[in-house]
Protein backbone atom coordinates (compact mmCIF):
# COMPACT_ATOMS: atom_id res chain seq x y z
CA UNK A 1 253.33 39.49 90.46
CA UNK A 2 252.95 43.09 91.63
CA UNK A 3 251.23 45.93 88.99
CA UNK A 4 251.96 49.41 88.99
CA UNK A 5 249.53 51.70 89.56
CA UNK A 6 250.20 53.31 86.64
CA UNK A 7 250.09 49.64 84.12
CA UNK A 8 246.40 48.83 86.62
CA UNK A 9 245.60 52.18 85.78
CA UNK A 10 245.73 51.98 82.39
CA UNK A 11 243.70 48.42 82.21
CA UNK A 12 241.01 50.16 84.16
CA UNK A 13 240.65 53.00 81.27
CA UNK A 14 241.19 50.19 78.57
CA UNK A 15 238.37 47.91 80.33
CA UNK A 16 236.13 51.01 80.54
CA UNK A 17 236.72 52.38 77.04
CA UNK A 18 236.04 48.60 75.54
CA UNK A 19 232.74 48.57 77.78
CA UNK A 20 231.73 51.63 76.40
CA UNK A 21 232.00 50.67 72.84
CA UNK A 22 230.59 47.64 73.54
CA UNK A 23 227.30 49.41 74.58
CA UNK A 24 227.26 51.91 71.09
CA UNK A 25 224.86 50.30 68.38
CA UNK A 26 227.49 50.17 65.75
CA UNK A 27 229.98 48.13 68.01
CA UNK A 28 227.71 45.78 69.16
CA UNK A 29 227.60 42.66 66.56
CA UNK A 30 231.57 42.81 66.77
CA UNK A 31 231.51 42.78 70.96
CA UNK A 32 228.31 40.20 70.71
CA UNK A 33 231.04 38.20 68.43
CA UNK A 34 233.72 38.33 70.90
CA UNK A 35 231.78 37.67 74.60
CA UNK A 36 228.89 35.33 73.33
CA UNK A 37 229.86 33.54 70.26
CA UNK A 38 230.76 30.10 72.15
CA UNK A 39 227.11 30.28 73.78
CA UNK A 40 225.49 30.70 71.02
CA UNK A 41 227.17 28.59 68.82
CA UNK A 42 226.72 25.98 71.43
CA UNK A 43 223.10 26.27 71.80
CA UNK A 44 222.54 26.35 67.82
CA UNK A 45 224.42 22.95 67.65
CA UNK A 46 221.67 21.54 70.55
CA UNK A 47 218.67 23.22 68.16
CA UNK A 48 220.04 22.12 65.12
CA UNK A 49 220.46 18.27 66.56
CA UNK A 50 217.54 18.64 67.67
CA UNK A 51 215.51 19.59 64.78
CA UNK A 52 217.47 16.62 62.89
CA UNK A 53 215.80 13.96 65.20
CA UNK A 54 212.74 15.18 65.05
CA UNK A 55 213.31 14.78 60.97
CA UNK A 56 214.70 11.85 61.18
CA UNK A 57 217.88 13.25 59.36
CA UNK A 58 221.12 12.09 60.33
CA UNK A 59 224.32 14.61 60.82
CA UNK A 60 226.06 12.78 57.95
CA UNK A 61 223.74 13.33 55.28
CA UNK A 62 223.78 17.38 56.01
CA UNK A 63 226.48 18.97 53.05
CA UNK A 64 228.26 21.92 54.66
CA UNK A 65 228.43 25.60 53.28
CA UNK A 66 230.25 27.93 54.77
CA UNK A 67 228.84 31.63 54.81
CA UNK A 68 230.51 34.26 52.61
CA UNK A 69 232.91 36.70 54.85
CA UNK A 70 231.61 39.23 52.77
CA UNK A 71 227.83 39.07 53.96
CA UNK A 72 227.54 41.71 56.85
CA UNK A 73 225.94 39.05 59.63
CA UNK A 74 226.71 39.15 62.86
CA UNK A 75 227.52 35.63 64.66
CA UNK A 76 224.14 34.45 65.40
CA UNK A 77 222.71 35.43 61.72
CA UNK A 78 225.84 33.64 60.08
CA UNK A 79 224.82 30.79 62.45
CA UNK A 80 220.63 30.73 61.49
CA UNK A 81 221.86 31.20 57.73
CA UNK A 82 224.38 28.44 57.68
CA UNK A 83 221.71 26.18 59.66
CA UNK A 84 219.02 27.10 57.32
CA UNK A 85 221.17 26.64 54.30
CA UNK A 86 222.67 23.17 55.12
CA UNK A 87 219.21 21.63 56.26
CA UNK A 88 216.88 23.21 53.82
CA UNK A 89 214.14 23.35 56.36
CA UNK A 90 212.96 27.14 57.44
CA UNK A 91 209.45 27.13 59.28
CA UNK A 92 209.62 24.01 60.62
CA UNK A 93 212.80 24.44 62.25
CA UNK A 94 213.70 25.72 66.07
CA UNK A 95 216.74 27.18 64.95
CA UNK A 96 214.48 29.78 62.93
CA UNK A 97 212.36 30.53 65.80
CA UNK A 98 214.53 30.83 68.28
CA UNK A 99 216.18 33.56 66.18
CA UNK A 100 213.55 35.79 65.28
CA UNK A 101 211.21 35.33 68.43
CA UNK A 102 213.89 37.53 70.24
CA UNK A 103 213.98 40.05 67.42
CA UNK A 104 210.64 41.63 67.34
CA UNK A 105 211.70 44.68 65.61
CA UNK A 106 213.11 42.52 62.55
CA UNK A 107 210.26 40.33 62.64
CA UNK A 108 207.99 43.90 61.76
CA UNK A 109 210.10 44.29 58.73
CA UNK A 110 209.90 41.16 57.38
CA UNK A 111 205.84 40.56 57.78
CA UNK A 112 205.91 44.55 56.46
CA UNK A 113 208.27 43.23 53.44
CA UNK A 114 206.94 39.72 52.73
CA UNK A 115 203.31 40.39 52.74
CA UNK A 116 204.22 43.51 50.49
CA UNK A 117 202.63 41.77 46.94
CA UNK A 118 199.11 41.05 48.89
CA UNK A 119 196.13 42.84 47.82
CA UNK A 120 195.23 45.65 50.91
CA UNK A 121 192.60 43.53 52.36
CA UNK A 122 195.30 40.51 53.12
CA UNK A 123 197.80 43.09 54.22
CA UNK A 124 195.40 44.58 56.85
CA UNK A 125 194.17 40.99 57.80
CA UNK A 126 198.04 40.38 58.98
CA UNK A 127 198.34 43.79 60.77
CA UNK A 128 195.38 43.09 62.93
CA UNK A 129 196.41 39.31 63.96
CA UNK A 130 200.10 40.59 64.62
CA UNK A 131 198.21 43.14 66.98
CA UNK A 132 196.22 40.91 69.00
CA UNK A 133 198.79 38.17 68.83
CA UNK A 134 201.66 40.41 70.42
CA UNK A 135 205.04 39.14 70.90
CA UNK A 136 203.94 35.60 69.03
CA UNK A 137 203.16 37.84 65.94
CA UNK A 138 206.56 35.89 65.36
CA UNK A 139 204.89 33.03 63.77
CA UNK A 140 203.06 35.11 60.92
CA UNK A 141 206.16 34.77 59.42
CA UNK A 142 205.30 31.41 58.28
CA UNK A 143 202.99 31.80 55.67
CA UNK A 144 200.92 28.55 56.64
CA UNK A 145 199.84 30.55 59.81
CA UNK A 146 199.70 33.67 57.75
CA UNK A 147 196.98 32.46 55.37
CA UNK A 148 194.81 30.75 58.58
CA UNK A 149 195.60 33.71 60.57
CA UNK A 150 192.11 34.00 62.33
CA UNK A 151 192.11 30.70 63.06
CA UNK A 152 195.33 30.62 64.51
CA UNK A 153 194.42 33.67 66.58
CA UNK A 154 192.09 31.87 68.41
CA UNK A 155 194.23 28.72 68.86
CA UNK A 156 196.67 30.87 70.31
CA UNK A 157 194.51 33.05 72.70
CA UNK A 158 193.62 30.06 74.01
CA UNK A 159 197.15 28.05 74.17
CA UNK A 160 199.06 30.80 75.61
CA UNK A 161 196.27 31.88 78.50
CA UNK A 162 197.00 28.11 79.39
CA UNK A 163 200.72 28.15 79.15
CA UNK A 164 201.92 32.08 79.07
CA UNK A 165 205.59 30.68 78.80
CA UNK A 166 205.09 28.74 75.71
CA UNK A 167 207.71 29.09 73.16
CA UNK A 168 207.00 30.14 69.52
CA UNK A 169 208.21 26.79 67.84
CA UNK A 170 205.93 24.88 70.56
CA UNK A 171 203.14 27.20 69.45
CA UNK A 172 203.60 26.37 66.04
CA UNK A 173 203.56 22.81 66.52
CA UNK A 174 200.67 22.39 68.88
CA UNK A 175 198.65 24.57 65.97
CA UNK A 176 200.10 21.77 63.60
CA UNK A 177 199.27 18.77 65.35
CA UNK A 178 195.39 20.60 65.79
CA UNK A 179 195.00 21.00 62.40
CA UNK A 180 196.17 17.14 61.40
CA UNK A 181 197.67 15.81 57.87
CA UNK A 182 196.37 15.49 54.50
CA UNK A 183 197.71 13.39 51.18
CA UNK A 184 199.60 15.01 48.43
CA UNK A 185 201.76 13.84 45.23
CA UNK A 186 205.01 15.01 43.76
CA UNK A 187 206.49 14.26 40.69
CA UNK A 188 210.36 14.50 39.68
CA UNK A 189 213.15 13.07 37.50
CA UNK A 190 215.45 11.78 39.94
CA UNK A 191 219.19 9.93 39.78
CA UNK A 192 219.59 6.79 42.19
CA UNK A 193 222.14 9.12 43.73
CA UNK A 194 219.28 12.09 44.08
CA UNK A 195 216.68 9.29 45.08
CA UNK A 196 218.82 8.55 48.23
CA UNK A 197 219.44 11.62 48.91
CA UNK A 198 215.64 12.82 49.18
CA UNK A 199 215.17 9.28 51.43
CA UNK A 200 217.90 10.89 53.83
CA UNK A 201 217.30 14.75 53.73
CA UNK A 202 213.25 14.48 53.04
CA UNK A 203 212.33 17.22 49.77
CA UNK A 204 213.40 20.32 49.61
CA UNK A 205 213.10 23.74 47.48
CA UNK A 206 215.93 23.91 44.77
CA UNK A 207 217.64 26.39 46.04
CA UNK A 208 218.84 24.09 48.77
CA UNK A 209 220.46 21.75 46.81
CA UNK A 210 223.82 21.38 45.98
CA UNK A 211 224.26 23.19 42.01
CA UNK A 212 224.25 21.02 39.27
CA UNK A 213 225.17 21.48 35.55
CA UNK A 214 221.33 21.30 34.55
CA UNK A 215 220.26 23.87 37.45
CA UNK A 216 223.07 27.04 36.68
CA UNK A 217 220.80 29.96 35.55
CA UNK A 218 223.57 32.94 34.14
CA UNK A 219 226.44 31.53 36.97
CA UNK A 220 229.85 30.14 35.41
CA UNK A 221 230.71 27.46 38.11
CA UNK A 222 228.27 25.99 40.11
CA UNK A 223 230.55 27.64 43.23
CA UNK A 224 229.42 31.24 42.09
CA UNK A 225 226.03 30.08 42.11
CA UNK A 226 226.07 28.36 45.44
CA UNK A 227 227.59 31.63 46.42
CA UNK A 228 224.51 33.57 45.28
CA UNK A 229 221.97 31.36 46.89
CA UNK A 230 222.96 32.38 50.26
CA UNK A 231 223.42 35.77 49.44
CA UNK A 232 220.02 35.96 48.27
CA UNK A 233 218.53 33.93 51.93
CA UNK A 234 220.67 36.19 53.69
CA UNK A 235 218.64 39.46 52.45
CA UNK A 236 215.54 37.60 52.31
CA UNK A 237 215.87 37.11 56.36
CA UNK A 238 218.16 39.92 57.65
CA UNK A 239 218.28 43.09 55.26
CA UNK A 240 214.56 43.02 53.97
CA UNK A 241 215.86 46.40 52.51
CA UNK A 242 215.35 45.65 48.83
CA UNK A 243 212.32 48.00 46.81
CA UNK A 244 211.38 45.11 45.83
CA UNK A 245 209.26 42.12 47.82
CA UNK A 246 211.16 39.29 49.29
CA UNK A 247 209.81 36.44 50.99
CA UNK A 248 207.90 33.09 50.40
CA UNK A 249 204.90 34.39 48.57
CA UNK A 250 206.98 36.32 46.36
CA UNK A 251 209.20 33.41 45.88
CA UNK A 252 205.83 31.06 44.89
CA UNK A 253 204.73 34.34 42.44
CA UNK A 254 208.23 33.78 40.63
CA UNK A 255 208.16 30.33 41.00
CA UNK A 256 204.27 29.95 38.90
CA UNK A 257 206.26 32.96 36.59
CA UNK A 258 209.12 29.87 35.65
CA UNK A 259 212.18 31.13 38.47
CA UNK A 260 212.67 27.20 39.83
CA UNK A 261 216.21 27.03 40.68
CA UNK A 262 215.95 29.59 43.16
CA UNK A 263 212.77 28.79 44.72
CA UNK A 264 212.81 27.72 48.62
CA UNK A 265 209.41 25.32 47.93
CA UNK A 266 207.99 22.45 46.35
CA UNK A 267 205.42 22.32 44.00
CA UNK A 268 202.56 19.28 44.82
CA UNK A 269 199.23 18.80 43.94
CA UNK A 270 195.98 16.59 45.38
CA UNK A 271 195.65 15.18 42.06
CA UNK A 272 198.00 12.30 41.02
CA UNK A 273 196.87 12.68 37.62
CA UNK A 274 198.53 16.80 37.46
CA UNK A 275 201.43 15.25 38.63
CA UNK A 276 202.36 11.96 36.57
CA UNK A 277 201.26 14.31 33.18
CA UNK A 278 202.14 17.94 33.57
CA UNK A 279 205.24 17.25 35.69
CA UNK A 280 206.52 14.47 33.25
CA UNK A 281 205.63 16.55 29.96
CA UNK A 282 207.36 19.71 31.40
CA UNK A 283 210.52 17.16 32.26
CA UNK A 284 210.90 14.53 29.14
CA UNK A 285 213.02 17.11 27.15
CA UNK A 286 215.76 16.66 29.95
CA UNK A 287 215.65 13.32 30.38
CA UNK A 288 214.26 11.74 27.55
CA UNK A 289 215.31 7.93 28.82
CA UNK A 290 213.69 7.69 31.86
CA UNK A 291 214.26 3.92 32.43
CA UNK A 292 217.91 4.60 32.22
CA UNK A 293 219.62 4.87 35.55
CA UNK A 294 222.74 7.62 34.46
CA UNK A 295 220.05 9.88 33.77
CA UNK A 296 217.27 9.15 35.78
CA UNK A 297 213.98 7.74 36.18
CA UNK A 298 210.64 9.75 36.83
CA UNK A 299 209.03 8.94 40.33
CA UNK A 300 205.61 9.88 42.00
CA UNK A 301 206.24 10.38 45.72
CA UNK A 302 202.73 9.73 47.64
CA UNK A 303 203.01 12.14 51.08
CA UNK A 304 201.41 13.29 53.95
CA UNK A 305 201.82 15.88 55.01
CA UNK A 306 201.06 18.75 57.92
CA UNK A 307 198.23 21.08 56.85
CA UNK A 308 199.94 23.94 58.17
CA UNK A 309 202.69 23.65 55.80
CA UNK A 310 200.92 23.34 52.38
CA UNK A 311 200.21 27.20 50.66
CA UNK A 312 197.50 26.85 48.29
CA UNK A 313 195.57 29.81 46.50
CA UNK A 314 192.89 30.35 48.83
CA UNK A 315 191.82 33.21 51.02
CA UNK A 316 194.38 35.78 51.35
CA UNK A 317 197.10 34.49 48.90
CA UNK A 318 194.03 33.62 45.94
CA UNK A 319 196.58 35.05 43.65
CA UNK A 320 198.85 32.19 44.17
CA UNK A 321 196.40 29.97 41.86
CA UNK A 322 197.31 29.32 38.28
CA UNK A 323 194.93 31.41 35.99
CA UNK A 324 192.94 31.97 39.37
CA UNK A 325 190.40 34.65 37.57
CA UNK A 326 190.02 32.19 34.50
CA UNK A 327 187.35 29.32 35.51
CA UNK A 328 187.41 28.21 31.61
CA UNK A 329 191.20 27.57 31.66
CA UNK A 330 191.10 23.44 31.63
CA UNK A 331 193.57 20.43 32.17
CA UNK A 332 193.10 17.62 30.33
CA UNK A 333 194.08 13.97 30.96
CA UNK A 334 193.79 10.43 31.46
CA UNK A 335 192.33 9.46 34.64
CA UNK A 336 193.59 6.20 36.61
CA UNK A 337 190.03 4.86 35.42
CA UNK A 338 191.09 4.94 31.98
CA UNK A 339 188.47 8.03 31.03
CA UNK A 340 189.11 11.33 30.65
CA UNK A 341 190.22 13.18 33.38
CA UNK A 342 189.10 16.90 33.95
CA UNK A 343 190.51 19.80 36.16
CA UNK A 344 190.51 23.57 35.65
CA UNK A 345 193.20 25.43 36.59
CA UNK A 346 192.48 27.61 38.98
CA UNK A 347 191.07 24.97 41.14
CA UNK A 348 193.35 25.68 44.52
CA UNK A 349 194.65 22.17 44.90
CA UNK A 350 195.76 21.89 41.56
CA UNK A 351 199.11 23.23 42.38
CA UNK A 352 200.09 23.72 46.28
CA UNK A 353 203.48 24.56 47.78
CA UNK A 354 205.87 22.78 50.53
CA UNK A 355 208.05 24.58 52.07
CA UNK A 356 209.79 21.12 53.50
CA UNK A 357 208.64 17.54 53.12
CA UNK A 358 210.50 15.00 56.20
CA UNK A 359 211.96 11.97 55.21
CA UNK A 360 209.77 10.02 57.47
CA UNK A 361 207.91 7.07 56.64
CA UNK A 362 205.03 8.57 58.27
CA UNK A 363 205.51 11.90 55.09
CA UNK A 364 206.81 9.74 52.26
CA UNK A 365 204.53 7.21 51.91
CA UNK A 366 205.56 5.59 48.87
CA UNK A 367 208.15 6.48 45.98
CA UNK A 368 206.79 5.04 42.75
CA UNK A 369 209.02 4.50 39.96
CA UNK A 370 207.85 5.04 36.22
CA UNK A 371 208.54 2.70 33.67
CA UNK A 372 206.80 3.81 30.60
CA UNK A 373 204.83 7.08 29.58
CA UNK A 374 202.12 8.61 31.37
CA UNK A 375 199.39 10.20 29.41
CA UNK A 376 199.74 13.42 28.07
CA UNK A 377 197.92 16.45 29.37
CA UNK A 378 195.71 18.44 26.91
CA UNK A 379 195.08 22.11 27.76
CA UNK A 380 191.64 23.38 26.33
């Protein structure tokens, strides 16, 4: 079939004009939308199957969300945001890195707005690792490389002169694997249904689960609240433009000040004996049978972990310790021995924070169920 010139002329115009807007900043998540959507969408589904296996989380056990029309993302934001919200895991996931390593400008805000509630010393610490570190400053995003920032530094000096192409998640993980694993404990009330769940998703920060009747802070249905949660991730990672601090360690500050529902981590501590007391006298009121199964039973869960990813209150984020500037402030309980059992508070591995804990045999060690009381805590 034949044009006119005048119909081929007026493609050429259309073609041009659409190229044109295409190229202006305001135009450009819509035209990203409608060329590229398919490629990335594509390529998150190979990162996000990806990051599964190396979990050891299958498809099926992932609960789908669907991002609010409402939230002004463009494609490949909607896409990190949905992945993030569906698998719970943030810095140990490729999806997540592959974003923001591409992004440098973003990445600026965020260590700017994250590292915001620091004390000037930490804050200046950051600024002069995300100097020398360049476009891998990336990775001071995760606050486990954050708070061992000069010793990452010089892991990465050294890993990058060797392999200049590396990518940022590789980066990460060769740091990880460097610095090794060490042995935690959590403590939770748990349904058999919630028990399987952690055994096929790993742990995970509250705000990543599904809303229940006993987690619905000021939200009618548990749909408005779901709702909120991803709002709330969405400005955390892409519109940092709040007055006030976003980001993990502010998260931990309101998560030590009582905000739990809508915290991304998970509280753990080297001592079993904080976490079969405190965590089981802070939990009895809501589930005062524990040895009945329609309302759950208390468990200890023995992990190990990677180094990288437990945040404790040392170095730059001291603050993060529970009456950190208060050496008299004691715990109190029963050891394993049987004796008394000692522990101030502001001793850093009293309470530590998890951003993400695998379901692996080699991070879950052991679930232990309770069948009777632990020993209360005392608190001279």
């Amino acid at each position: 079939m034949k044009l006119k010139r005048k119909t081929l002329g007026v493609i050429v115009i259309l073609a041009v004009n659409l190229l044109d807007v295409c190229q202006t900043a305001s135009a450009a998540p819509a035209c990203r939308d409608l060329f590229s959507l398919k490629n990335e969408s594509l390529n998150h589904q190979a990162l996000s199957q990806k990051t599964l296996q190396e979990q050891n989380i299958e498809s099926a056990a992932i609960p789908k969300f669907e991002i609010p029309a409402n939230l002004p993302a463009t494609a490949e934001q909607a896409l990190v945001l949905k992945n993030i919200r569906e698998t719970g895991i943030i810095f140990r996931n490729r999806v997540f890195w592959d974003y923001f390593e591409k992004d440098l400008s973003q990445v600026d805000i965020l260590l700017h707005d994250w590292y915001r509630p620091l004390p000037d010393y930490a804050k200046e610490q950051i600024r002069a690792a995300a100097e020398k570190l360049g476009k891998y400053r990336v990775l001071l995003l995760d606050p486990g490389i954050a708070q061992r920032n000069i010793e990452f530094t010089s892991f990465a000096t050294e890993k990058i002169s060797a392999n200049p192409h590396i990518d940022s998640f590789t980066l990460r993980q060769a740091f990880s694997d460097f610095l090794g694993t060490e042995i935690l404990w959590h403590g939770e009330f748990r349904t058999p249904e919630e028990l399987d769940n952690i055994k096929k998703r790993g742990l995970l920060g509250n705000i990543f689960h599904k809303a229940t009747k006993g987690l619905l802070p000021h939200y009618p249905t548990a749909e408005i609240w779901d709702l909120q949660k991803t709002r709330r991730l969405f400005y955390e990672f892409f519109r940092p433009s709040d007055p006030n601090p976003n980001g993990p360690i502010e998260d931990i500050f309101k998560r030590l000040r009582g905000n739990l529902p809508e915290s991304t981590f998970v509280s753990c501590s080297k001592w079993i004996e904080v976490t079969y007391a405190a965590v089981w006298t802070g939990n009895r009121g809501r589930f005062r049978s524990n040895i009945n199964p329609n309302t759950g039973r208390f468990y200890l869960f023995k992990l190990q972990v990677p180094k990288l990813d437990v945040i404790r209150g040392t170095g730059i984020f001291y603050q993060l310790r529970g009456g950190w500037d208060n050496d008299d402030h004691k715990y109190t309980t029963v050891g394993l021995s049987g004796e008394n059992w000692v522990k101030p508070f502001n001793d850093p591995d009293f309470e530590v924070f998890l951003q993400y804990v695998s379901p692996r045999p080699d991070e879950i060690l052991e679930i232990i169920p309770f069948n009777s009381l632990p020993p209360q805590y005392r608190v001279n």
